[in-house]
N, C-alpha and C. Protein backbone atom coordinates (compact mmCIF):
# COMPACT_ATOMS: atom_id res chain seq x y z
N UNK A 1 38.05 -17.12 -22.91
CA UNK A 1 37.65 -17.75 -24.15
C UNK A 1 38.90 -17.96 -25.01
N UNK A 2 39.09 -18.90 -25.73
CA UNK A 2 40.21 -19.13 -26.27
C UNK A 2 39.84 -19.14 -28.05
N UNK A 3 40.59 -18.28 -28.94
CA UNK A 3 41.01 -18.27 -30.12
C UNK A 3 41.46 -18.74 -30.56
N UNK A 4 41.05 -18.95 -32.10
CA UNK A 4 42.00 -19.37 -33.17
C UNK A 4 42.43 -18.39 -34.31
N UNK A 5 43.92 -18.02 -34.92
CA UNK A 5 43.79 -17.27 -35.66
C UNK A 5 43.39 -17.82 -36.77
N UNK A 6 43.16 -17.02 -38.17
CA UNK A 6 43.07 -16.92 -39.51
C UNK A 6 43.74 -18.37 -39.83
N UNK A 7 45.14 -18.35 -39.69
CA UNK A 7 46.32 -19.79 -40.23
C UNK A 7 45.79 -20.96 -39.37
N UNK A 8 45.10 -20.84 -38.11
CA UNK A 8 45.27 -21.94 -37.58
C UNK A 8 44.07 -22.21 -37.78
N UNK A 9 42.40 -21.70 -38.17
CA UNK A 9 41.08 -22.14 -38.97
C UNK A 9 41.69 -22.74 -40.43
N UNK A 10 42.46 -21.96 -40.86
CA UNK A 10 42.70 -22.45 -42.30
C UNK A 10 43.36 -23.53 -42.54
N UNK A 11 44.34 -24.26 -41.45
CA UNK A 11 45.10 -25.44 -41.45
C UNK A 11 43.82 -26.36 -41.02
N UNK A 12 42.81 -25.97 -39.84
CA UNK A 12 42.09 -26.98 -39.86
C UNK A 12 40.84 -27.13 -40.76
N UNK A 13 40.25 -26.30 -41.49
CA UNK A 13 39.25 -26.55 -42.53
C UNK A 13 39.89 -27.39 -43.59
N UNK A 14 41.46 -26.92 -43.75
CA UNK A 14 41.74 -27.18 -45.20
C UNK A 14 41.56 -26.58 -46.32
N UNK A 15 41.46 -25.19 -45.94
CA UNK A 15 41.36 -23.88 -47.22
C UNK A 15 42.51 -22.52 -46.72
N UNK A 16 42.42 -21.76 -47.70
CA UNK A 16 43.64 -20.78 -47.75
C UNK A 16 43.16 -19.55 -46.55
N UNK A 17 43.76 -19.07 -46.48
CA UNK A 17 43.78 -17.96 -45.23
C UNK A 17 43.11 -16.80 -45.90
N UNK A 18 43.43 -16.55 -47.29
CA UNK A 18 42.88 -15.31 -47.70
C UNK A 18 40.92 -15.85 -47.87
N UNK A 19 40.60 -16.85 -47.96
CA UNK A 19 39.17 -17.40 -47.66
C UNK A 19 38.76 -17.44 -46.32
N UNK A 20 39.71 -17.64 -45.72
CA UNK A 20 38.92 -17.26 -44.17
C UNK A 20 39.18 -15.87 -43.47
N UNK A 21 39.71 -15.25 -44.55
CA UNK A 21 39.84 -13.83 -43.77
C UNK A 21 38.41 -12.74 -44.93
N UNK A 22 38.36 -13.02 -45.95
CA UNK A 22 37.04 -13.17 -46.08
C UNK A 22 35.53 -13.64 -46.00
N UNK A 23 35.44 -14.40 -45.85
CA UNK A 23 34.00 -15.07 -44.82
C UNK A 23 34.32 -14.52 -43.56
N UNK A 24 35.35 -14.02 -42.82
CA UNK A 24 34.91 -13.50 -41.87
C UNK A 24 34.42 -12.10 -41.79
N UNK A 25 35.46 -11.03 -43.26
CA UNK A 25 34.80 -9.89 -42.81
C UNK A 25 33.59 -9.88 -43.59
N UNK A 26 32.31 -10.64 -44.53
CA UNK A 26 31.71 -11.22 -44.94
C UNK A 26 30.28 -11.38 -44.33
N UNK A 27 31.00 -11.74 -42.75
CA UNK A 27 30.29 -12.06 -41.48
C UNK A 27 29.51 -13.32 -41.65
N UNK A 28 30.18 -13.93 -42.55
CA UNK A 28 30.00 -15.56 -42.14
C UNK A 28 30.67 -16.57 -41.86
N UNK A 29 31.20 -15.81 -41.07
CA UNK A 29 32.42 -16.82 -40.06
C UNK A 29 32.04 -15.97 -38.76
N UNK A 30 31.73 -16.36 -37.92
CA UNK A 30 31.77 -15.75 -36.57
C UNK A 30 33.33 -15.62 -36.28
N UNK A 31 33.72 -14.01 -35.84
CA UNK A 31 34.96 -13.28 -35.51
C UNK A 31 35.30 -12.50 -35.20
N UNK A 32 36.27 -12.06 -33.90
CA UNK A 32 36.18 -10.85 -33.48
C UNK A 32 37.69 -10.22 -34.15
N UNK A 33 37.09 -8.39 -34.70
CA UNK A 33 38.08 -8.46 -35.85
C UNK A 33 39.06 -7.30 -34.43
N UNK A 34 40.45 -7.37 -34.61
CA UNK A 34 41.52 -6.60 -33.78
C UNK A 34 42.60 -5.60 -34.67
N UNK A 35 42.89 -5.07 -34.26
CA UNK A 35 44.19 -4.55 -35.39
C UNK A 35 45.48 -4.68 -34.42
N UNK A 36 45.93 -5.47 -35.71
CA UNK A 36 47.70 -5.52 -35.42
C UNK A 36 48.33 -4.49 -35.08
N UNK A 37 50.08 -4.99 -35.24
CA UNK A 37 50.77 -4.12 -34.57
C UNK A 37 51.15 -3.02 -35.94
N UNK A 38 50.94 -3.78 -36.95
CA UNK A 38 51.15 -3.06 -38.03
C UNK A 38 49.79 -1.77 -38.53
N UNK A 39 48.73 -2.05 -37.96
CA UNK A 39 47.65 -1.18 -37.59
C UNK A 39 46.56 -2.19 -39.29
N UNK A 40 46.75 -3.09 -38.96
CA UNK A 40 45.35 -3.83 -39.68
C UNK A 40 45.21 -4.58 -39.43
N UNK A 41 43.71 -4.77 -40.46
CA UNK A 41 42.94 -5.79 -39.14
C UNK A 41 43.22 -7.28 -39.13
N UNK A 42 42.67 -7.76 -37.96
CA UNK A 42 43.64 -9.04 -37.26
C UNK A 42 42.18 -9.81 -37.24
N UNK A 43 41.85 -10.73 -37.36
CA UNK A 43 40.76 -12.07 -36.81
C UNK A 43 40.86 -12.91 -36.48
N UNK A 44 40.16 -13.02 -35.26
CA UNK A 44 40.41 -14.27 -34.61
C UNK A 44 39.02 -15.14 -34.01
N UNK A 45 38.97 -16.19 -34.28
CA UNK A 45 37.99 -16.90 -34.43
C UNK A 45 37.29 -17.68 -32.82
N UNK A 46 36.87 -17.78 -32.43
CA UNK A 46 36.74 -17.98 -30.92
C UNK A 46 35.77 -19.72 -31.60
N UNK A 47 37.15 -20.43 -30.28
CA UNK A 47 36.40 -21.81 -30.48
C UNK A 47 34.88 -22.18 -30.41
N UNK A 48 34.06 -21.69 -29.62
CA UNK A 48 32.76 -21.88 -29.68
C UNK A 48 32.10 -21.82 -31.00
N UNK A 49 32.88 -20.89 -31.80
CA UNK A 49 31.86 -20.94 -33.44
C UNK A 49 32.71 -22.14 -34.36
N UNK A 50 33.56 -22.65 -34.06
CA UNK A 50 33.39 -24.02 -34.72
C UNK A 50 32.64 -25.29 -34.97
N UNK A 51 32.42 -25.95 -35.93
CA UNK A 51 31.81 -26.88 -35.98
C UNK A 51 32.41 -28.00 -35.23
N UNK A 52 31.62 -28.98 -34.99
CA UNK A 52 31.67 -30.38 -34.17
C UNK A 52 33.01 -30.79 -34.63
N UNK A 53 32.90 -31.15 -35.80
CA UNK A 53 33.98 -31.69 -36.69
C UNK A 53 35.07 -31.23 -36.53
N UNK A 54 35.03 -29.63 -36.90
CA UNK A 54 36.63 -28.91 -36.54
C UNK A 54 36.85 -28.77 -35.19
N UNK A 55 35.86 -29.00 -34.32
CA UNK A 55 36.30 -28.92 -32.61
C UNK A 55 36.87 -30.30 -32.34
N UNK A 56 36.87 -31.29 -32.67
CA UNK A 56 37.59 -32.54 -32.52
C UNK A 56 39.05 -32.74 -33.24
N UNK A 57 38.63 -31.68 -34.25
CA UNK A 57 40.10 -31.77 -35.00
C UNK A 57 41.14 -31.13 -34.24
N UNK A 58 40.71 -29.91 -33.70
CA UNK A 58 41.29 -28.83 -33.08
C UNK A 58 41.93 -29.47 -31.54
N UNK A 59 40.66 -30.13 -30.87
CA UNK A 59 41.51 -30.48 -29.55
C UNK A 59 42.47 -31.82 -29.99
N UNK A 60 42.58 -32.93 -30.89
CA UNK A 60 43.24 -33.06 -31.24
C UNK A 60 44.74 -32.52 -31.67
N UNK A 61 44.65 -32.21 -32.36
CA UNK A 61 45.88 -31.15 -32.49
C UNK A 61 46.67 -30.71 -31.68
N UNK A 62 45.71 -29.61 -30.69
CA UNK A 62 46.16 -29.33 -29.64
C UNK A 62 46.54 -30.36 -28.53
N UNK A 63 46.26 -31.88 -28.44
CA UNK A 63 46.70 -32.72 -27.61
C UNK A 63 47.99 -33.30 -27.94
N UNK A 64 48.01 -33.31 -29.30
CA UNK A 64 49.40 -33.67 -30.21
C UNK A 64 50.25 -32.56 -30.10
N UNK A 65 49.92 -31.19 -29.83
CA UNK A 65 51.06 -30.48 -29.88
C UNK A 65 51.86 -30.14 -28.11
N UNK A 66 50.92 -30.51 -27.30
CA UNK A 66 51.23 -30.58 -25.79
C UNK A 66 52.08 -31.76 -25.45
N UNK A 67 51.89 -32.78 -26.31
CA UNK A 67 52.13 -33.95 -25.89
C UNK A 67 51.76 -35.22 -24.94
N UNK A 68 50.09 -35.01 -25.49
CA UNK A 68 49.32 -35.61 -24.33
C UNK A 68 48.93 -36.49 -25.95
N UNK A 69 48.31 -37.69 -25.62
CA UNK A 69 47.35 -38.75 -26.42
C UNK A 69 46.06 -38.43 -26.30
N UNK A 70 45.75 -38.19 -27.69
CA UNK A 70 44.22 -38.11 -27.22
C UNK A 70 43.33 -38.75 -27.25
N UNK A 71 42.27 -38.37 -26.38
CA UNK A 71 41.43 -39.72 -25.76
C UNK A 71 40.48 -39.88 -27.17
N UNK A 72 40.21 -39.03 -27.95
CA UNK A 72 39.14 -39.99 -28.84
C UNK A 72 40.07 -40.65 -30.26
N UNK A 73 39.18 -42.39 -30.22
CA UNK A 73 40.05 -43.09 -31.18
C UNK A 73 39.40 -43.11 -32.37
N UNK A 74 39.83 -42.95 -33.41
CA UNK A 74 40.02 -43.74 -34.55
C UNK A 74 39.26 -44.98 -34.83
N UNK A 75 37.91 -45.03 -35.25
CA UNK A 75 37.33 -46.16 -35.62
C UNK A 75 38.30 -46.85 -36.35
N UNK A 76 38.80 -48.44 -36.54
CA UNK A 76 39.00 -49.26 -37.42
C UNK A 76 38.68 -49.22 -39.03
N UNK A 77 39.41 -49.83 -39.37
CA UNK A 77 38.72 -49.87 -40.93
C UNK A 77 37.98 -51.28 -40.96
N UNK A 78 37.57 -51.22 -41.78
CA UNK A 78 36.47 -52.77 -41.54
C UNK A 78 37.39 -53.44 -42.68
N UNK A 79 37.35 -54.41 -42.39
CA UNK A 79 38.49 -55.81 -43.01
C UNK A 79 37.65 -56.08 -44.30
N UNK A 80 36.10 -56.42 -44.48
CA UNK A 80 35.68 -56.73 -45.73
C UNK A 80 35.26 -55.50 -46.59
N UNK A 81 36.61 -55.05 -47.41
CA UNK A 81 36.17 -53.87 -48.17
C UNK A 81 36.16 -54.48 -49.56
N UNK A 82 34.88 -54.40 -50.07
CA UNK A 82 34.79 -55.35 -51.31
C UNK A 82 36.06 -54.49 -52.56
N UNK A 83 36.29 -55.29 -53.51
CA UNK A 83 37.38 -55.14 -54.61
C UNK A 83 36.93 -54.38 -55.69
N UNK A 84 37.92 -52.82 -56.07
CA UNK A 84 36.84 -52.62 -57.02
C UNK A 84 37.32 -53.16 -58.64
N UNK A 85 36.20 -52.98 -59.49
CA UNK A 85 35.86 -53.47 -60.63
C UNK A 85 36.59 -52.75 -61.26
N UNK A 86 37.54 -52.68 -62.45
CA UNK A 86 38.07 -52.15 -63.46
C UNK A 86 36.98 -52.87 -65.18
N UNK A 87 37.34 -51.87 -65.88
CA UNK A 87 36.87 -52.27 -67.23
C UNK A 87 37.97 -53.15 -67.55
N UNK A 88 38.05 -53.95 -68.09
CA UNK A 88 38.84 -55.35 -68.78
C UNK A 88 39.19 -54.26 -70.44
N UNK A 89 40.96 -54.62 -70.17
CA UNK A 89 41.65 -53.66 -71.11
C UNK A 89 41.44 -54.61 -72.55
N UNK A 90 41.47 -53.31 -73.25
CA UNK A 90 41.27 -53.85 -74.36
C UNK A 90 42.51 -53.58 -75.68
N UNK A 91 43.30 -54.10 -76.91
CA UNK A 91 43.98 -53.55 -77.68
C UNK A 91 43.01 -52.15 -78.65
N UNK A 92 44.45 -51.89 -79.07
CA UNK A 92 43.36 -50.71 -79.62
C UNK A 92 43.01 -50.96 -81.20
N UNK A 93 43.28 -52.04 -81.80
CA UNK A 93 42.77 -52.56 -82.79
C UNK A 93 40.99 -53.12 -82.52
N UNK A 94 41.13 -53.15 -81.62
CA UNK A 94 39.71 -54.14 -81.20
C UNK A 94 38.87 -52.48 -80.85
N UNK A 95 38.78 -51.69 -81.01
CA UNK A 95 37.95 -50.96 -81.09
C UNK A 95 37.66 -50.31 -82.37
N UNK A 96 36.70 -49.18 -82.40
CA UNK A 96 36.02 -49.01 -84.29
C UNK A 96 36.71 -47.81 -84.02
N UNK A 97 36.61 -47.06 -85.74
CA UNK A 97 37.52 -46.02 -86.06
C UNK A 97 37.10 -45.01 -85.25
N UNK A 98 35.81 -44.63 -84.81
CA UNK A 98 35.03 -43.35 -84.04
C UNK A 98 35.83 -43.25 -82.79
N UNK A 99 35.78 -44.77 -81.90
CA UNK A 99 36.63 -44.95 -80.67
C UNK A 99 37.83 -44.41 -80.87
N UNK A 100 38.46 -45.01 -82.06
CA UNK A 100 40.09 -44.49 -81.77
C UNK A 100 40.37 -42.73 -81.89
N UNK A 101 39.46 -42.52 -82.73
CA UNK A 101 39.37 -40.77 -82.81
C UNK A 101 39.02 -40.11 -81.63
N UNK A 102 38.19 -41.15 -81.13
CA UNK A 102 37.74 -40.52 -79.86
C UNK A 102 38.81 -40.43 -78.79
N UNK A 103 39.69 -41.17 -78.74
CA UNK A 103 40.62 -42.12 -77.92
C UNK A 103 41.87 -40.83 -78.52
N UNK A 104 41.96 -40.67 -79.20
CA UNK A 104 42.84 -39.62 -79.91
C UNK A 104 42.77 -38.30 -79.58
N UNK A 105 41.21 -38.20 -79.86
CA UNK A 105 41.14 -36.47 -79.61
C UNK A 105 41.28 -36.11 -77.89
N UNK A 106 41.35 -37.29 -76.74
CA UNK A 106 41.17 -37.04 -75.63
C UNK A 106 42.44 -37.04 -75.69
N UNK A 107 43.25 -38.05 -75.73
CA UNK A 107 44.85 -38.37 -75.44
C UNK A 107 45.39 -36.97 -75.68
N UNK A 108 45.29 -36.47 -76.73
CA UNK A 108 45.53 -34.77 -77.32
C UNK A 108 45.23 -33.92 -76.31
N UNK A 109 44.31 -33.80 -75.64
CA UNK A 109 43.57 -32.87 -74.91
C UNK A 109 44.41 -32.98 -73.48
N UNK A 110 44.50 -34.55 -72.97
CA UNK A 110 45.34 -34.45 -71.61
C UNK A 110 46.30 -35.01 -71.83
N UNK A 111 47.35 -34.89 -73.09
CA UNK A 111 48.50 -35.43 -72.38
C UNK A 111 49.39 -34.56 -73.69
N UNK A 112 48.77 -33.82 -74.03
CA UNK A 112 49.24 -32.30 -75.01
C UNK A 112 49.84 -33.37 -76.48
């Protein structure tokens, strides 16, 4: 059966290691826990309890790091991706005094 550690679930979910080393001892991460050489504990995740998603990511990866191509592709992007809509800018005279306060007290808030 082949493993994954802690760093290498956490590179493929896309969350931190100290989150997957809790959900596992948690016991909601399927994991078999080991102790290091340093005498604590070690987890390692056995590919079967991954999801669909992270099992495609994973043999991926692993085909990219062997140096093989891997066989599943990449749907296309579809050519008619409609344009999106912006609000039509406005001066800031052309708005009422409430707006500009309003427009003020935010500007304050995110941009200090």
């Amino acid at each position: 059966m082949e493993y994954l550690t802690v760093k290498e679930y956490a590179e493929l979910k896309g969350c931190s290691e100290r989150y997957v080393k809790k959900i596992a001892q948690d016991g909601k991460l399927s994991a078999e826990k080991t102790i290091n050489d340093k005498w604590r504990p070690k987890y390692l995740i056995p590919l079967s309890a991954l999801s669909e998603d992270l099992k495609v990511k994973c043999y991926k990866k692993m085909g990219k790091s062997m140096g093989l191509q891997p066989e599943l592709k990449e749907e296309p992007l579809k050519q008619s991706l409609k344009p999106v809509k912006t609000a039509p800018k406005k001066k800031l005279d052309e708005y009422t005094e409430d707006e500009r306060q309003q427009i003020a007290f935010w500007s304050n808030i995110l941009w200090g």
